[in-house]
C-alpha atoms as a PDB file:
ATOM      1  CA  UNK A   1      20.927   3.014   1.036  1.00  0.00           C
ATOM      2  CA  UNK A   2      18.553   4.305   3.371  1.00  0.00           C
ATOM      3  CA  UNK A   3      14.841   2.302   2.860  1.00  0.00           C
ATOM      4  CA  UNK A   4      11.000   3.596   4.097  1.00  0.00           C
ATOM      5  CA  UNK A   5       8.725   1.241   4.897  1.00  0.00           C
ATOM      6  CA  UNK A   6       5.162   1.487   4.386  1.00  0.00           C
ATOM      7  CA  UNK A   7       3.232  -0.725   6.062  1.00  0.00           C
ATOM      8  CA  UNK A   8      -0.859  -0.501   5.162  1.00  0.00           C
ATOM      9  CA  UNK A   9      -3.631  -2.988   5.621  1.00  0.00           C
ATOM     10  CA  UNK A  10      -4.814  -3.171   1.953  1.00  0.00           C
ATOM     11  CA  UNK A  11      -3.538  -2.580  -1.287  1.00  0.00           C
ATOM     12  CA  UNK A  12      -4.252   1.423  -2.467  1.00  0.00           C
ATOM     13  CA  UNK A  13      -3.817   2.345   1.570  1.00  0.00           C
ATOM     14  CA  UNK A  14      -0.440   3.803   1.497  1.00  0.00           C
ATOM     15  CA  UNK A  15      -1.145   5.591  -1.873  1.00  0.00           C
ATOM     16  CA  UNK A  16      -3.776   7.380  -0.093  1.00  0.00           C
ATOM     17  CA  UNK A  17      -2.571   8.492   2.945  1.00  0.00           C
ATOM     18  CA  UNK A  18       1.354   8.898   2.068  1.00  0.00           C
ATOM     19  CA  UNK A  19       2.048   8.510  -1.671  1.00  0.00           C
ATOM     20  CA  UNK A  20       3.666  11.281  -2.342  1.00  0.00           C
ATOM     21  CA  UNK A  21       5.516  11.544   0.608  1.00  0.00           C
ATOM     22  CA  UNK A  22       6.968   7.566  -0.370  1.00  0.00           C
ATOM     23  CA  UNK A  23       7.256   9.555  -4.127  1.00  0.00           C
ATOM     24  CA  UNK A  24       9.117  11.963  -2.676  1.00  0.00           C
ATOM     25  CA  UNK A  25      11.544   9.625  -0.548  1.00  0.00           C
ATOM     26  CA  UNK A  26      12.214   7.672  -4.177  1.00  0.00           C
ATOM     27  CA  UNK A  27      13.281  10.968  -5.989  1.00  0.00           C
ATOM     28  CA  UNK A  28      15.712  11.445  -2.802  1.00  0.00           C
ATOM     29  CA  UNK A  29      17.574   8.192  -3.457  1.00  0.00           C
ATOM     30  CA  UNK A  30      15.819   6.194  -0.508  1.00  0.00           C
ATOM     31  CA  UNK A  31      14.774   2.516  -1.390  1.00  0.00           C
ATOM     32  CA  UNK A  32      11.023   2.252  -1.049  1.00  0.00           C
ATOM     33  CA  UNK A  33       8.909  -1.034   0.266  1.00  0.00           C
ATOM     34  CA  UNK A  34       4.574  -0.998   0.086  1.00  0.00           C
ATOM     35  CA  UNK A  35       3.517  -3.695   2.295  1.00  0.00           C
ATOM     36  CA  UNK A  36       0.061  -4.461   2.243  1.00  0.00           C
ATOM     37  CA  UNK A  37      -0.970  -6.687   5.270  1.00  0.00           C
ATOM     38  CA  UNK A  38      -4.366  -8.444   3.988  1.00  0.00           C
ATOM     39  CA  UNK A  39      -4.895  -8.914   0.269  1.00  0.00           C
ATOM     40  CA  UNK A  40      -7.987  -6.532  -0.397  1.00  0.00           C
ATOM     41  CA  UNK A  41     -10.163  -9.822  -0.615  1.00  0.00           C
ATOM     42  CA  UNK A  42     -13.361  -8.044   0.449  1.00  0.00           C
ATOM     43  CA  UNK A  43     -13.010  -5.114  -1.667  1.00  0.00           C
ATOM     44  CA  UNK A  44     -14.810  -6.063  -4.613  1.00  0.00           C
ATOM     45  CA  UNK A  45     -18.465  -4.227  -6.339  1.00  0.00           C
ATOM     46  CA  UNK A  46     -21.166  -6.366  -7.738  1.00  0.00           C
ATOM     47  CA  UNK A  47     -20.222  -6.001 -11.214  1.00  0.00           C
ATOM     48  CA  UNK A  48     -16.626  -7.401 -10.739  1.00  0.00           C
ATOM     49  CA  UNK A  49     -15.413 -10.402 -12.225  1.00  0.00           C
ATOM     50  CA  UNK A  50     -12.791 -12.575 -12.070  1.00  0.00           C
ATOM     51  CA  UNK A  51      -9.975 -13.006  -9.053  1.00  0.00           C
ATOM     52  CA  UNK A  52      -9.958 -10.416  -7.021  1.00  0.00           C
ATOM     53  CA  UNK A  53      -7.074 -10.712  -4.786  1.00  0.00           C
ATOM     54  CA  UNK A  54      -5.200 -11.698  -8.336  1.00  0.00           C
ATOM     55  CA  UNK A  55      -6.404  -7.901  -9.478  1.00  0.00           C
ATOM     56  CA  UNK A  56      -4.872  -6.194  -6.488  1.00  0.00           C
ATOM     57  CA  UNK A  57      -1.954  -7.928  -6.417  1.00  0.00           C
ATOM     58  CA  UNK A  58      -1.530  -6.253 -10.039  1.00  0.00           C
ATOM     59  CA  UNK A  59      -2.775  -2.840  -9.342  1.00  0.00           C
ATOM     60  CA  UNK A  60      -0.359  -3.159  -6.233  1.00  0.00           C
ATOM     61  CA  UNK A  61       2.636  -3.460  -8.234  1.00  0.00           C
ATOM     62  CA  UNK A  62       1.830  -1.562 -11.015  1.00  0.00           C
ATOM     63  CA  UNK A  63       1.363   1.258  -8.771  1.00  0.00           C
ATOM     64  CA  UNK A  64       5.033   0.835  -6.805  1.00  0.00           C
ATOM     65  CA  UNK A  65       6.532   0.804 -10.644  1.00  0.00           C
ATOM     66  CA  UNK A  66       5.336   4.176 -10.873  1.00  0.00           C
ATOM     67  CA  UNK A  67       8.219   5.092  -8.425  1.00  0.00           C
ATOM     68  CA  UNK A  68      10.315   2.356  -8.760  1.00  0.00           C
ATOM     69  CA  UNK A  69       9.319   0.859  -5.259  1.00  0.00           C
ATOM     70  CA  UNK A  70       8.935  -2.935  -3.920  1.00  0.00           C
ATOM     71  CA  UNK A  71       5.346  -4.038  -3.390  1.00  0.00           C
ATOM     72  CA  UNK A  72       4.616  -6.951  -0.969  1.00  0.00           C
ATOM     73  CA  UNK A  73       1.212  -8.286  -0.095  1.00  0.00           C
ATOM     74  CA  UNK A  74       1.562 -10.543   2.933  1.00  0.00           C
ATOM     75  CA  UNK A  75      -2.127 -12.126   2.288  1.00  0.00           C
ATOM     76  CA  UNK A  76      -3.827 -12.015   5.049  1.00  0.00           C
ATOM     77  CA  UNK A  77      -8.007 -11.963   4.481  1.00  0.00           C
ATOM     78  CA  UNK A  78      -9.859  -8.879   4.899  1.00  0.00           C
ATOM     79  CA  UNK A  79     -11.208  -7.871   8.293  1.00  0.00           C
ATOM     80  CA  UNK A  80     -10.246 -11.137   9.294  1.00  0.00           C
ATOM     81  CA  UNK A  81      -6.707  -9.759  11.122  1.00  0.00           C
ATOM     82  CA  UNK A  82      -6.176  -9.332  14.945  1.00  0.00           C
ATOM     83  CA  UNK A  83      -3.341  -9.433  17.078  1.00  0.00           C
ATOM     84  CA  UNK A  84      -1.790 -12.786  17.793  1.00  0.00           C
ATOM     85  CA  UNK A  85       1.091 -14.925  16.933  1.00  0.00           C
ATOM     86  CA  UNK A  86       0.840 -15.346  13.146  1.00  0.00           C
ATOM     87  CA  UNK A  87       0.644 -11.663  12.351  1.00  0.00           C
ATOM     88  CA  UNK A  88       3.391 -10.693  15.101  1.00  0.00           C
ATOM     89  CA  UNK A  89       6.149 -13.260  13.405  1.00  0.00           C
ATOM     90  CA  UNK A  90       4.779 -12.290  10.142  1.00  0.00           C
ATOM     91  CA  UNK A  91       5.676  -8.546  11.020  1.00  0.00           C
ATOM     92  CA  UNK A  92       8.717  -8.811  12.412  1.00  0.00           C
ATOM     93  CA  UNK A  93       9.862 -10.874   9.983  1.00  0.00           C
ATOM     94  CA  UNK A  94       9.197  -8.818   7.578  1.00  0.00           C
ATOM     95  CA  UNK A  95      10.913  -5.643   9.161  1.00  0.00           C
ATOM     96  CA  UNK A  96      13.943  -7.706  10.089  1.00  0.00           C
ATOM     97  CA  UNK A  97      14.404  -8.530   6.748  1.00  0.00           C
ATOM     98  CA  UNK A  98      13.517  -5.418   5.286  1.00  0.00           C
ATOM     99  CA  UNK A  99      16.054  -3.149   7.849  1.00  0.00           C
ATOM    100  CA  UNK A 100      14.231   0.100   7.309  1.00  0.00           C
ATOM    101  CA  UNK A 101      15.380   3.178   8.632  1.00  0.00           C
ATOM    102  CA  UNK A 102      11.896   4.385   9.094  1.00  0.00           C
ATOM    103  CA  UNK A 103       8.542   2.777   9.030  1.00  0.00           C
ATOM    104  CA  UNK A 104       5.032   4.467   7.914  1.00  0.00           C
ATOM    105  CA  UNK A 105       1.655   3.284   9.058  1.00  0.00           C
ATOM    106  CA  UNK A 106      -2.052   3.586   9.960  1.00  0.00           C
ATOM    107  CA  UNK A 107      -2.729   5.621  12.849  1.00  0.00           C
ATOM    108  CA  UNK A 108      -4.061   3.601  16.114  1.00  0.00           C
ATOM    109  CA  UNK A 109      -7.565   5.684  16.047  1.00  0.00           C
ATOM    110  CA  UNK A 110      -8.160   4.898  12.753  1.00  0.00           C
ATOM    111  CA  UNK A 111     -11.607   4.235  11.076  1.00  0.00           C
ATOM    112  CA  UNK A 112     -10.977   0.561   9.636  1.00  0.00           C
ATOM    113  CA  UNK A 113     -10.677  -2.273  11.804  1.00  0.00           C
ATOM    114  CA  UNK A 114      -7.770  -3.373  10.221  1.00  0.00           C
ATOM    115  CA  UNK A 115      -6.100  -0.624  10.203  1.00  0.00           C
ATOM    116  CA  UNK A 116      -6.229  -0.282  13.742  1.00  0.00           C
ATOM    117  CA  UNK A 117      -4.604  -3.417  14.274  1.00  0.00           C
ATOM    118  CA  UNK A 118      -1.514  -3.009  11.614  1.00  0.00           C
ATOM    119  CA  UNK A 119      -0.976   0.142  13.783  1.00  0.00           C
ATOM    120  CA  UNK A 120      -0.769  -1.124  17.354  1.00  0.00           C
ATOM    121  CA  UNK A 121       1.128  -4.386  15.908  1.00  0.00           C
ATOM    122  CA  UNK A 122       3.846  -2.903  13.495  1.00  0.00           C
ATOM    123  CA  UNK A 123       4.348  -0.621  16.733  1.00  0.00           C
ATOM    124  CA  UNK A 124       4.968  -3.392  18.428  1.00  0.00           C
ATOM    125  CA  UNK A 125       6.650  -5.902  15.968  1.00  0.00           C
ATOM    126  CA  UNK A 126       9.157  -2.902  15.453  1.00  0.00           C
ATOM    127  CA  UNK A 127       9.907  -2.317  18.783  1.00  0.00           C
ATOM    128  CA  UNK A 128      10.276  -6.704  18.914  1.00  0.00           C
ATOM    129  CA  UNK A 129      12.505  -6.897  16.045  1.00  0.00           C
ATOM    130  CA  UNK A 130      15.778  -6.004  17.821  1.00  0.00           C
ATOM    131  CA  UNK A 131      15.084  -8.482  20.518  1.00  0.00           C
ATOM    132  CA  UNK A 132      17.339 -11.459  20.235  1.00  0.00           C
ATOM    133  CA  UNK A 133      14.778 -13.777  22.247  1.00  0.00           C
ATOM    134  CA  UNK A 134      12.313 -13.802  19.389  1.00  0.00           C
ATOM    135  CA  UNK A 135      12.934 -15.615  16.918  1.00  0.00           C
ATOM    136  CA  UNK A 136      12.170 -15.787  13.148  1.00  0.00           C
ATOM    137  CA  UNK A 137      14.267 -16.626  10.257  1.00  0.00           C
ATOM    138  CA  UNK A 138      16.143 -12.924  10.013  1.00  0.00           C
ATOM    139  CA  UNK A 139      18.674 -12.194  12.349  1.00  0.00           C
ATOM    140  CA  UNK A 140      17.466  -9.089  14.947  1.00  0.00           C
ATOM    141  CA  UNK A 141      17.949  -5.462  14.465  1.00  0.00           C
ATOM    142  CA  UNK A 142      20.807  -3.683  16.047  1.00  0.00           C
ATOM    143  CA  UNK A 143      18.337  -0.458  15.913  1.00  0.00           C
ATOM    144  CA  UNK A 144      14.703  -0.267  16.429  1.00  0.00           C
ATOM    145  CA  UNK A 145      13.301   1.702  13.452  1.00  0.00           C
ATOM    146  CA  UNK A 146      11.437   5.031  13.815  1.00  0.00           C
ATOM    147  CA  UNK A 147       7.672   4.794  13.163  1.00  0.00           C
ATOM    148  CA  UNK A 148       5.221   7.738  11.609  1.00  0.00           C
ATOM    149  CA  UNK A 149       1.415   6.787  11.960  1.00  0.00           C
ATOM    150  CA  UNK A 150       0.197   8.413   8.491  1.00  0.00           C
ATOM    151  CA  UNK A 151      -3.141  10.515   8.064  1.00  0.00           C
ATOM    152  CA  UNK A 152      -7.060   9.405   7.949  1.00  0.00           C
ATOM    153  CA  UNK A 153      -9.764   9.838   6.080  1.00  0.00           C
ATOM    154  CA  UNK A 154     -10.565  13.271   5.635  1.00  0.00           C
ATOM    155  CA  UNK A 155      -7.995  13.934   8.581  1.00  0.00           C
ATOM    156  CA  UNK A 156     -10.867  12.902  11.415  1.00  0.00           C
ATOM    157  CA  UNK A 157      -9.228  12.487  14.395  1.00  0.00           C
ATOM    158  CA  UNK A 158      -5.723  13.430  13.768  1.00  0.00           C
ATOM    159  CA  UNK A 159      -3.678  16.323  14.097  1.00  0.00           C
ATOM    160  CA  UNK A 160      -0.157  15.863  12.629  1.00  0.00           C
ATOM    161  CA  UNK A 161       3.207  16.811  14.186  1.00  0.00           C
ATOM    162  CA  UNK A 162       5.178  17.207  11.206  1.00  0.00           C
ATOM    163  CA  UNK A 163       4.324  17.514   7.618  1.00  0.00           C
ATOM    164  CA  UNK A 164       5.524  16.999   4.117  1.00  0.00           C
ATOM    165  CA  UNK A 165       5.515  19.037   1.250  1.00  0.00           C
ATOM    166  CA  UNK A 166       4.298  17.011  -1.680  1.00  0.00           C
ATOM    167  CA  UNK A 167       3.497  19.618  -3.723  1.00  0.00           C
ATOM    168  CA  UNK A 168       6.305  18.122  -6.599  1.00  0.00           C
ATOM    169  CA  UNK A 169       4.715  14.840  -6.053  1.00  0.00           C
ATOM    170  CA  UNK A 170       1.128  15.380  -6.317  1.00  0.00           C
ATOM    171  CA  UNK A 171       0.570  14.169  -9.469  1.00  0.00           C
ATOM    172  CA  UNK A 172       2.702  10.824  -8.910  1.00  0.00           C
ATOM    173  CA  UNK A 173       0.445  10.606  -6.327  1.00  0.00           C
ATOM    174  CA  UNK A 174      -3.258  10.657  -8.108  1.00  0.00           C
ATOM    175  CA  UNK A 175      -1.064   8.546 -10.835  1.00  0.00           C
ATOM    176  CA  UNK A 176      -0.326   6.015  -8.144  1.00  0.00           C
ATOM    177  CA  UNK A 177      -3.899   5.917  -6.515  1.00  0.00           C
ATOM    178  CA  UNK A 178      -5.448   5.455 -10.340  1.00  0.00           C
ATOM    179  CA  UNK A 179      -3.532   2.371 -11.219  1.00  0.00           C
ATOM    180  CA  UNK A 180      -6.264   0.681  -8.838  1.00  0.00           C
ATOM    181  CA  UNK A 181      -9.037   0.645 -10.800  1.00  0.00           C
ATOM    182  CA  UNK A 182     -10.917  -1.992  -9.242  1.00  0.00           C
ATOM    183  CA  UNK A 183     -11.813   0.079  -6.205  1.00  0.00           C
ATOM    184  CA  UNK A 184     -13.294   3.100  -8.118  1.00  0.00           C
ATOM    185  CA  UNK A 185     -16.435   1.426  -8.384  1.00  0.00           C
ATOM    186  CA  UNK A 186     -16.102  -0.485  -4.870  1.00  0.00           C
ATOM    187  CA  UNK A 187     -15.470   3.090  -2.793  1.00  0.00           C
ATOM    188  CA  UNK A 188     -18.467   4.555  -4.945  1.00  0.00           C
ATOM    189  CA  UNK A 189     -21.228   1.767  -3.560  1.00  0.00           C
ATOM    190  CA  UNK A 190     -19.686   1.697  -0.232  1.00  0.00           C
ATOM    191  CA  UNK A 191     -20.074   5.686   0.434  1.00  0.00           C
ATOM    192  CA  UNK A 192     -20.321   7.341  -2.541  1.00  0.00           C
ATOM    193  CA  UNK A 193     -16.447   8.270  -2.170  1.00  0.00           C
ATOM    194  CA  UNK A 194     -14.762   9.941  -5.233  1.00  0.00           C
ATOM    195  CA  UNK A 195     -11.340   9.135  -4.112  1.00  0.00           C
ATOM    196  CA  UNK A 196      -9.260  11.126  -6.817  1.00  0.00           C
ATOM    197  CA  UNK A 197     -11.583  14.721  -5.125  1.00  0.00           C
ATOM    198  CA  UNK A 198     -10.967  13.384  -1.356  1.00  0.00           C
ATOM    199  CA  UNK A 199      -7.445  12.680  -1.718  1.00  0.00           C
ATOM    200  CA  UNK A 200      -7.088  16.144  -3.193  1.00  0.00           C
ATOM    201  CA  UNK A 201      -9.433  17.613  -0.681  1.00  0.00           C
ATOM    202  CA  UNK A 202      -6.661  16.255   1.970  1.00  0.00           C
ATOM    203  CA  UNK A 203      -3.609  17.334   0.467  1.00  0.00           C
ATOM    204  CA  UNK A 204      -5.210  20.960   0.207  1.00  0.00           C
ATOM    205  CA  UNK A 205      -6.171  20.628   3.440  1.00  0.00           C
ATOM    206  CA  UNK A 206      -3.012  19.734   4.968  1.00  0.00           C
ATOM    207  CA  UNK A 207      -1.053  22.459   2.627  1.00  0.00           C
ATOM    208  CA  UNK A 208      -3.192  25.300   4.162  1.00  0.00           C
ATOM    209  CA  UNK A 209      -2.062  23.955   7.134  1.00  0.00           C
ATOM    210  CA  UNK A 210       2.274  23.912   6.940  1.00  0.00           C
ATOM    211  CA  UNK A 211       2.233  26.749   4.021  1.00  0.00           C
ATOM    212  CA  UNK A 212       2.566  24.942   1.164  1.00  0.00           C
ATOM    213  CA  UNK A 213      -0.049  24.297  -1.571  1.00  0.00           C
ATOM    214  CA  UNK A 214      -0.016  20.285  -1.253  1.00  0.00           C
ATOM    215  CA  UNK A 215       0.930  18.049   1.982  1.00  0.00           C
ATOM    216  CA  UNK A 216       0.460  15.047   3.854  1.00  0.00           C
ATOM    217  CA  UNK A 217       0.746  14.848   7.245  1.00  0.00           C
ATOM    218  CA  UNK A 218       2.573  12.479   9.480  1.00  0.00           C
ATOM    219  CA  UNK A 219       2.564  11.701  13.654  1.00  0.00           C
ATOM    220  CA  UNK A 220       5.701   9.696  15.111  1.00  0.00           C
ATOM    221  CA  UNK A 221       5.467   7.371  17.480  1.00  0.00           C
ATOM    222  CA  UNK A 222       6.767   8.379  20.795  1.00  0.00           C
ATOM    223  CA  UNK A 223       7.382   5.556  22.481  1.00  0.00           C
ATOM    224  CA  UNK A 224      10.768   5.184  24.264  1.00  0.00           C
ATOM    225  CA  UNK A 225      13.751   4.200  23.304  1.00  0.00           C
ATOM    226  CA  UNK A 226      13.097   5.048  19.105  1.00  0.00           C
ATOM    227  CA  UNK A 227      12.959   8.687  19.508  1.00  0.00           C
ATOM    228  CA  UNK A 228      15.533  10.579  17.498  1.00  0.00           C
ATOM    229  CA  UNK A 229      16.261  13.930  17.530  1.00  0.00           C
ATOM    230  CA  UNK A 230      16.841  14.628  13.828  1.00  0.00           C
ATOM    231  CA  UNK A 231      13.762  15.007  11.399  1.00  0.00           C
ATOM    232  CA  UNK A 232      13.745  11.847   9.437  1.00  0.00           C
ATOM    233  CA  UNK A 233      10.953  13.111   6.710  1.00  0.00           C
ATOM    234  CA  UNK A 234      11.673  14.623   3.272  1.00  0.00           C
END
């Protein structure tokens, strides 16, 4: 079975900038992963009670059960991540023991901190992984996996070399992003973000874009030697 990987840097990221795309790889038979890097500790409103990074956790699996996917938080603290030795065996552990044929990210430009660092270290952890001089407690990859950085907010900043239709998947989607709850509230005190309107907005946008009515949009990583000359998107 072929698996995706989606790599973000807190629970409800990968919903947002690629869920239907991941929805899309599930209906094709691929086995699907959501790794959140840090635990979504800071992203709490006033009125919230109770354990937050408990909460997440939840909404983080309840959302992958909406397309039968694996959800993994690896725990790190919020906007406390940057690149060193814990997160780089932590990484390539993780894809080693994973195997995907294809990993998703944040794009290295992006707006959040921590996004910027998962990007510029799962490019590097995946590149890492097939070396035999590293070691961690999976054995190395024979093949370095393919990498996609995934959209931004509002699309600022990137312009996409392929795209995916998720016009079918749309609605899994929205039905992903509204199992987390807890960060209606948070992304409303934070900037006023509706983010059931904006994540339409970008689909829309990106589907006026490639032709279709709904899309996300997707860069790869070209950095020798993981090129590949086949399309590896749905």
């Amino acid at each position: 079975m072929k698996t995706v990987l989606g790599i973000g840097g807190h629970p409800d990221d990968l919903e947002i900038f690629c869920g239907g795309t991941l929805a899309k790889f599930s209906s094709q038979g691929w086995k699907v992963v959501m790794v959140s890097v840090c635990s979504g500790d800071k992203g709490v409103s006033s009125d919230r009670k109770g354990d937050i990074v408990l909460i997440r956790k939840k909404e983080a699996e309840n959302s992958a059960k909406v397309i039968g996917a694996d959800s993994i938080i690896l725990g790190f603290s919020d906007s406390s991540i940057f690149p060193g030795e814990k997160l780089r065996n932590s990484l390539v552990e993780l894809i080693r023991k994973i195997q995907p044929t294809l990993i998703l990210t944040h794009f290295i430009e992006d707006y959040h901190a921590d996004h910027r660092v998962v990007a510029e270290e799962v490019v590097n952890s995946a590149y890492i992984s097939t070396s035999k001089g590293f070691k961690t407690d999976s054995e190395p990859l024979k093949i370095i996996p393919v990498v996609y950085y995934m959209d931004t907010f509002a699309g600022i900043g990137f312009i996409p070399t392929e795209y995916v239709d998720i016009t079918e998947t749309i609605n899994t989607k929205i039905e992903m992003i509204k199992k987390h709850t807890s960060q209606f509230i948070h992304l409303k005190d934070r900037g006023g973000i509706d983010i059931i309107e904006l994540v339409k907005d970008m689909a829309k946008f990106r589907g006026w874009q490639s032709g279709v009515k709904y899309a996300e949009g997707f860069r790869q990583v070209f950095f020798w030697p993981n090129l590949k000359t086949r399309r590896l998107l749905p």
